[in-house]
C-alpha atoms as a PDB file:
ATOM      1  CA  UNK A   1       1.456 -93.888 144.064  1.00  0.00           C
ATOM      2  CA  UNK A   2      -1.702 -92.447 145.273  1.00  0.00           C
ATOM      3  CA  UNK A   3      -0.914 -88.953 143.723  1.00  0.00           C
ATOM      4  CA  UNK A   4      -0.246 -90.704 140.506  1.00  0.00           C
ATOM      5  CA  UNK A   5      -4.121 -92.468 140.803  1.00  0.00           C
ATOM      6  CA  UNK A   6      -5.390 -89.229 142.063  1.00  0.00           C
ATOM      7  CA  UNK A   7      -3.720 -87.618 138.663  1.00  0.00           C
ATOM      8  CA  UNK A   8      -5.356 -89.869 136.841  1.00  0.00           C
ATOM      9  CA  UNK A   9      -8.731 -89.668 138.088  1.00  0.00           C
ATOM     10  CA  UNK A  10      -8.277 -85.845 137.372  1.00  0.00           C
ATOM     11  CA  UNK A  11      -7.362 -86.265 133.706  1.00  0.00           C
ATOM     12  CA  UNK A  12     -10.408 -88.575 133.282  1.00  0.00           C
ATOM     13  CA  UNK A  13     -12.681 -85.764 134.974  1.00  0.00           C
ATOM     14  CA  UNK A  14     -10.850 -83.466 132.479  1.00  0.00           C
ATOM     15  CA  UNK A  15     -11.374 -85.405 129.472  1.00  0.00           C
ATOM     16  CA  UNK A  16     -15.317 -85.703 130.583  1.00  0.00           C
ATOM     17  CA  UNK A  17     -15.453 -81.891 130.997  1.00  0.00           C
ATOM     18  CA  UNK A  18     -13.691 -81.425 127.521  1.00  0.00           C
ATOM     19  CA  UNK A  19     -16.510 -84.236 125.974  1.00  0.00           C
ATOM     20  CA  UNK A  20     -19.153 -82.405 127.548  1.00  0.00           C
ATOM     21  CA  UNK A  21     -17.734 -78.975 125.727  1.00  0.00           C
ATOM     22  CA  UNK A  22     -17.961 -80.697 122.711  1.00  0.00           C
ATOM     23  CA  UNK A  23     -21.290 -81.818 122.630  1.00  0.00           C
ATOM     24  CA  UNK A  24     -22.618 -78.183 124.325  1.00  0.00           C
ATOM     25  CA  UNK A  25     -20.485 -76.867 120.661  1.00  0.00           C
ATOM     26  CA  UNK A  26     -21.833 -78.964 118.494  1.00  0.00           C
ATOM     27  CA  UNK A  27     -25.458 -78.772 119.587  1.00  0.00           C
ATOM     28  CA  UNK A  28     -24.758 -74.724 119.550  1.00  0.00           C
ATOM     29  CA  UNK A  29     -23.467 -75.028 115.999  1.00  0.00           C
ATOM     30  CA  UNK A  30     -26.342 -77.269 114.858  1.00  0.00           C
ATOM     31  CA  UNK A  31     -28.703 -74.736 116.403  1.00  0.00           C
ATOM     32  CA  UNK A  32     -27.103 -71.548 114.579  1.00  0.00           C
ATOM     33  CA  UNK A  33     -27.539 -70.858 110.916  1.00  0.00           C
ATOM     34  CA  UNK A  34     -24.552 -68.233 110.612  1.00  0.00           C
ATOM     35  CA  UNK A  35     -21.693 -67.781 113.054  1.00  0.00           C
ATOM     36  CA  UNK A  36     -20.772 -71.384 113.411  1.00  0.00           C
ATOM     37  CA  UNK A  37     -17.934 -72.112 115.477  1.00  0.00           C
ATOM     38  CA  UNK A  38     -16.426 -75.342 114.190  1.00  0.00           C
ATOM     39  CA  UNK A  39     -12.560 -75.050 114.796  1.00  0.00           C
ATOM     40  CA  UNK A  40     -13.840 -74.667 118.694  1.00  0.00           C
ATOM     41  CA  UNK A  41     -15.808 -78.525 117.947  1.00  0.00           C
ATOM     42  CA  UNK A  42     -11.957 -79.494 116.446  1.00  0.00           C
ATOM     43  CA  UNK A  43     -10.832 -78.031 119.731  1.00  0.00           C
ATOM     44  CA  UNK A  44     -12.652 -79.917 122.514  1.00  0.00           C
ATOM     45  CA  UNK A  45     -12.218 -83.364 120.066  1.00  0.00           C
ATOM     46  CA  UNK A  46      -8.694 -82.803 120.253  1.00  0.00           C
ATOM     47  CA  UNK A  47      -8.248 -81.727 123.682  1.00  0.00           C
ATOM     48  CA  UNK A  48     -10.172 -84.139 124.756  1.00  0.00           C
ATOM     49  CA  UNK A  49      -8.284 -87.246 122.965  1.00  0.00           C
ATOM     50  CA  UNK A  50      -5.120 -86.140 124.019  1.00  0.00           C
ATOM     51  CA  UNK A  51      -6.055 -85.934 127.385  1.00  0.00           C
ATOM     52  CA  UNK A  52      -6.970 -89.124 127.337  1.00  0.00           C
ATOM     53  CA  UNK A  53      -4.345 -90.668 126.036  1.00  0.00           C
ATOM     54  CA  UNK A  54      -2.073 -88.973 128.278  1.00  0.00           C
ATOM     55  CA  UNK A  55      -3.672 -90.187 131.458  1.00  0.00           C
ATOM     56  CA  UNK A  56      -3.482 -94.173 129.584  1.00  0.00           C
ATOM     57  CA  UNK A  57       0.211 -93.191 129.150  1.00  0.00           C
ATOM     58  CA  UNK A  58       0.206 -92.169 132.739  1.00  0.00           C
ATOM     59  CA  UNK A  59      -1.252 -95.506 133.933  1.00  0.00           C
ATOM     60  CA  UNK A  60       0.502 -98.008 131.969  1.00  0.00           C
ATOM     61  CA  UNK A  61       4.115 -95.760 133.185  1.00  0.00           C
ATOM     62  CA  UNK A  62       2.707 -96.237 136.734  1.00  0.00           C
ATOM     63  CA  UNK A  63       2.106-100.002 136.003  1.00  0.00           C
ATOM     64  CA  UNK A  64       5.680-100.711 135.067  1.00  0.00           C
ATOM     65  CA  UNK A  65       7.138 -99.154 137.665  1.00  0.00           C
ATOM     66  CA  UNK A  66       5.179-100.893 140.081  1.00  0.00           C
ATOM     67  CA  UNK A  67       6.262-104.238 137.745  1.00  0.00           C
ATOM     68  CA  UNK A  68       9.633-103.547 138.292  1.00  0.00           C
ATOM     69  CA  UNK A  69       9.588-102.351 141.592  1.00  0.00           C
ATOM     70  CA  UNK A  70       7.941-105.812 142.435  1.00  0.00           C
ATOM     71  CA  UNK A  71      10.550-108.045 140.670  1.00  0.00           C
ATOM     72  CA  UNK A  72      13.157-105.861 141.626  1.00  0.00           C
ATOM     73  CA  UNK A  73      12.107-106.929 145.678  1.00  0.00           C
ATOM     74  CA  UNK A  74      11.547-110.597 144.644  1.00  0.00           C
ATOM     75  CA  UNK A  75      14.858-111.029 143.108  1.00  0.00           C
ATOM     76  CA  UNK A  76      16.759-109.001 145.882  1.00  0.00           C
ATOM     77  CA  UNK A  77      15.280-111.549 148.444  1.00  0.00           C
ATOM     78  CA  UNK A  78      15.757-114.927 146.079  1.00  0.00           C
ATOM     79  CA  UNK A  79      19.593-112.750 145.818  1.00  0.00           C
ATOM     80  CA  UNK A  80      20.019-112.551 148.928  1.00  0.00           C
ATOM     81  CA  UNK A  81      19.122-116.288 149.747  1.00  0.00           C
ATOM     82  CA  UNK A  82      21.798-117.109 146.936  1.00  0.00           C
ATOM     83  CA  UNK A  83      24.380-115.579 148.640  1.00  0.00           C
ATOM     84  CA  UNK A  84      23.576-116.848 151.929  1.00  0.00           C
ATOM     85  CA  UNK A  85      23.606-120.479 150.260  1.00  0.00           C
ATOM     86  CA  UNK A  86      27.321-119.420 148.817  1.00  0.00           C
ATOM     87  CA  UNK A  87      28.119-118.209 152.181  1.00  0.00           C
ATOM     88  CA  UNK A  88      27.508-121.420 154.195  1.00  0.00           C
ATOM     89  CA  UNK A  89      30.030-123.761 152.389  1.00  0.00           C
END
């Protein structure tokens, strides 16, 4: 699990790298008068929202698994007591 957190914490520096690129665009296309750049402002928004939507898709996958991996060990030990209940009559 801790290479799926330390994924995660990449992405987010990612995504804060790819904001950062947007606003340096944008304040270099609101300086310029000709030779504006704008697809490249469309590019870091972009970039940067679908990073960040993988890494929440990355996070909630890791939080089910560890949900089921939980449950799954509760109800293998309340199993398990079941059966040794069975077993004694």
């Amino acid at each position: 699990m801790h290479d799926f957190n330390t994924t995660c914490l990449t992405m987010a520096r990612i995504s804060e790298t790819t904001a950062d690129l947007y606003k340096i665009q944008k304040h270099f296309n609101d300086k310029v008068t000709t030779h504006k750049w704008l697809p490249m402002e469309e590019v870091y928004s972009v970039l940067n929202h679908t990073i960040v939507a993988w890494e929440k898709s990355i996070r909630k996958q890791i939080d089910t698994i560890q949900n089921h991996l939980n449950m799954t060990f509760n109800y293998t030990t309340k199993e398990f007591e079941a059966f040794n209940e069975v077993q004694k009559f």
